[in-house]
C-alpha atoms as a PDB file:
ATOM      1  CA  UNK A   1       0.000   0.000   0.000  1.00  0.00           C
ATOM      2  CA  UNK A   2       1.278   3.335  -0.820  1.00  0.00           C
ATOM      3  CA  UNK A   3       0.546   6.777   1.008  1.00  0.00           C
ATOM      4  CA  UNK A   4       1.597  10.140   0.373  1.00  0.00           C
ATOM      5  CA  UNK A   5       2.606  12.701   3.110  1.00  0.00           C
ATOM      6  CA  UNK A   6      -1.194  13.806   4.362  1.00  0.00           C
ATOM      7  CA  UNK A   7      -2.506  10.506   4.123  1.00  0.00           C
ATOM      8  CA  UNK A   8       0.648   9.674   6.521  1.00  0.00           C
ATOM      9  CA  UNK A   9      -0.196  12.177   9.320  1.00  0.00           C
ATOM     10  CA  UNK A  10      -3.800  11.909   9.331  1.00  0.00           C
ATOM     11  CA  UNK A  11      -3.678   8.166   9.715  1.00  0.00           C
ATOM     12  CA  UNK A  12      -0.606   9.185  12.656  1.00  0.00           C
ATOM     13  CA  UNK A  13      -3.856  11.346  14.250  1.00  0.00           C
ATOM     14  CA  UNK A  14      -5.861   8.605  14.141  1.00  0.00           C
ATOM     15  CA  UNK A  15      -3.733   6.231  15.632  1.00  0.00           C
ATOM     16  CA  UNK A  16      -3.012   8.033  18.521  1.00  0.00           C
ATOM     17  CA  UNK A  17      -6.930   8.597  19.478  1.00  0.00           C
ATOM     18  CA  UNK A  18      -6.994   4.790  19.093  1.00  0.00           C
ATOM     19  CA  UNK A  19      -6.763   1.752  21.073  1.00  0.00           C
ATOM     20  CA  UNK A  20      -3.344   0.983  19.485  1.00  0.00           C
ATOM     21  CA  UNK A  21      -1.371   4.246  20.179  1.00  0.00           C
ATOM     22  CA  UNK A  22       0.991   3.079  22.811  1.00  0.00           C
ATOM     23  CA  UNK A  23       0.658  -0.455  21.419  1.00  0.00           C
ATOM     24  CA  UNK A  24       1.587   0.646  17.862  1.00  0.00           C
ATOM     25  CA  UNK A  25       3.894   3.246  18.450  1.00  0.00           C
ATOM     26  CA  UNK A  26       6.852   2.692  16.039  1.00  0.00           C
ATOM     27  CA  UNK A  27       3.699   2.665  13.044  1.00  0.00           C
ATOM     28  CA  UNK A  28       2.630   5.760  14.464  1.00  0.00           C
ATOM     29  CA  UNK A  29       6.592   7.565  14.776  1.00  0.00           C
ATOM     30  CA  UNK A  30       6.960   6.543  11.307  1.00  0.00           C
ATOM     31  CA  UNK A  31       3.950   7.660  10.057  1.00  0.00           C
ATOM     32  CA  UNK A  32       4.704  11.079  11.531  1.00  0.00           C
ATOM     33  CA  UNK A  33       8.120  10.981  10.049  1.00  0.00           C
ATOM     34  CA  UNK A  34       6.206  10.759   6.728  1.00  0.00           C
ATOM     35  CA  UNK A  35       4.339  13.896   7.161  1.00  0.00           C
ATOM     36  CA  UNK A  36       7.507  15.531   4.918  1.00  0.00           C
ATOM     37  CA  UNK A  37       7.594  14.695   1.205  1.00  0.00           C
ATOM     38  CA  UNK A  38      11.162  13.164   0.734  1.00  0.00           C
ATOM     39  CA  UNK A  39      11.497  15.037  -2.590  1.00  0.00           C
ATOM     40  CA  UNK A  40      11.197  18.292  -1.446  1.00  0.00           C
ATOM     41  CA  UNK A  41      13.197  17.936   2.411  1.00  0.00           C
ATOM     42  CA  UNK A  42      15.820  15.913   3.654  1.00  0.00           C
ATOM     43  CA  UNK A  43      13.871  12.975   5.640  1.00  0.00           C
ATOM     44  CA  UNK A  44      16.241  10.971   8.160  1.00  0.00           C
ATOM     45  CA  UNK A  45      14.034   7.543   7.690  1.00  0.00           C
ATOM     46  CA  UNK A  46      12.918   4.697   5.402  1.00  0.00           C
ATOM     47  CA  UNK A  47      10.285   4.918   2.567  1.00  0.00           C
ATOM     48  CA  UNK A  48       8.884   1.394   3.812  1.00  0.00           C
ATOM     49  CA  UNK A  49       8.047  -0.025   6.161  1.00  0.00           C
ATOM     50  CA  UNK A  50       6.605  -3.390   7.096  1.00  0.00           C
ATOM     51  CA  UNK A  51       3.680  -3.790   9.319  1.00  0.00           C
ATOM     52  CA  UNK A  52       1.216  -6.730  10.451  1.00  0.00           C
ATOM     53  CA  UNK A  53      -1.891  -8.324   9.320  1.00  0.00           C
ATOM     54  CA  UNK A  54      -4.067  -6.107  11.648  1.00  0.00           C
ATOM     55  CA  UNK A  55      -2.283  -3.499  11.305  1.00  0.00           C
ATOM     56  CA  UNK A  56      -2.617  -3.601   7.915  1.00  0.00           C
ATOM     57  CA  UNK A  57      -6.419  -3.931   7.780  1.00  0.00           C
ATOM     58  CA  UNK A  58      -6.853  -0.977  10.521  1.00  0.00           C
ATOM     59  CA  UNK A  59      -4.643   1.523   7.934  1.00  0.00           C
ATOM     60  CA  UNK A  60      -7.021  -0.009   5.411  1.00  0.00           C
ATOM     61  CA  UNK A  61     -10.103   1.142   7.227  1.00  0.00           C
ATOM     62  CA  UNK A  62      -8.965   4.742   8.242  1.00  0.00           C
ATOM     63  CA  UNK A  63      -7.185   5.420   5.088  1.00  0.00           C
ATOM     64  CA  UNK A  64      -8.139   8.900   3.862  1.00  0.00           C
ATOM     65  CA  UNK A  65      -9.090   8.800   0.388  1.00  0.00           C
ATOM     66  CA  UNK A  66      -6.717  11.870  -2.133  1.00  0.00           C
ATOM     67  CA  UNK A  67      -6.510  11.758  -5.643  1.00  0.00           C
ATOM     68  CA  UNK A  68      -2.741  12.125  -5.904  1.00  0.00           C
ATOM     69  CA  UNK A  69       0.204  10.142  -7.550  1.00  0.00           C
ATOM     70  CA  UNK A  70       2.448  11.754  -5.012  1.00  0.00           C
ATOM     71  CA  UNK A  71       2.611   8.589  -2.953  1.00  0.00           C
ATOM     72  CA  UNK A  72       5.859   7.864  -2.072  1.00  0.00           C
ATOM     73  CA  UNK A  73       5.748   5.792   0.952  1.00  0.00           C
ATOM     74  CA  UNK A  74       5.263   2.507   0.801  1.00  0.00           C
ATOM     75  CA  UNK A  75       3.748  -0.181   3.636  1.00  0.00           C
ATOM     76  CA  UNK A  76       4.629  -3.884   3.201  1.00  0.00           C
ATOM     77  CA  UNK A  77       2.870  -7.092   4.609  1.00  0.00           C
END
């Protein structure tokens, strides 16, 4: 699955109001590290990253939907 920057910090909102903040907190640091377009700013962090089954479906279900091909982080299963 692919996100681009705004798609990365909303779902980092999200997360933390959720039951898996503390639980899922490197998802949530490296969704917040993805808040900054990697062409356009120096970002000191992977453009993957893998994640689990569940967490995998709850991205899926609080995915914002954008219109964009700037997506140009990737999450693995």
């Amino acid at each position: 699955m692919h996100l681009c920057p705004k798609q990365a910090i909303d779902l980092e909102n999200k997360l933390n109001l959720s039951k898996y903040g503390l639980e899922w907190s490197s998802l949530g640091d490296i969704l917040y590290q993805w808040r900054i377009h990697p062409d356009y700013n120096s970002i000191k962090c992977n453009t993957t990253f893998k994640v689990t089954e569940e967490q995998y479906k709850w991205i899926q279900d609080n995915i914002m939907n954008v219109t964009t091909d700037d997506k140009c982080f990737e999450l693995i299963l």
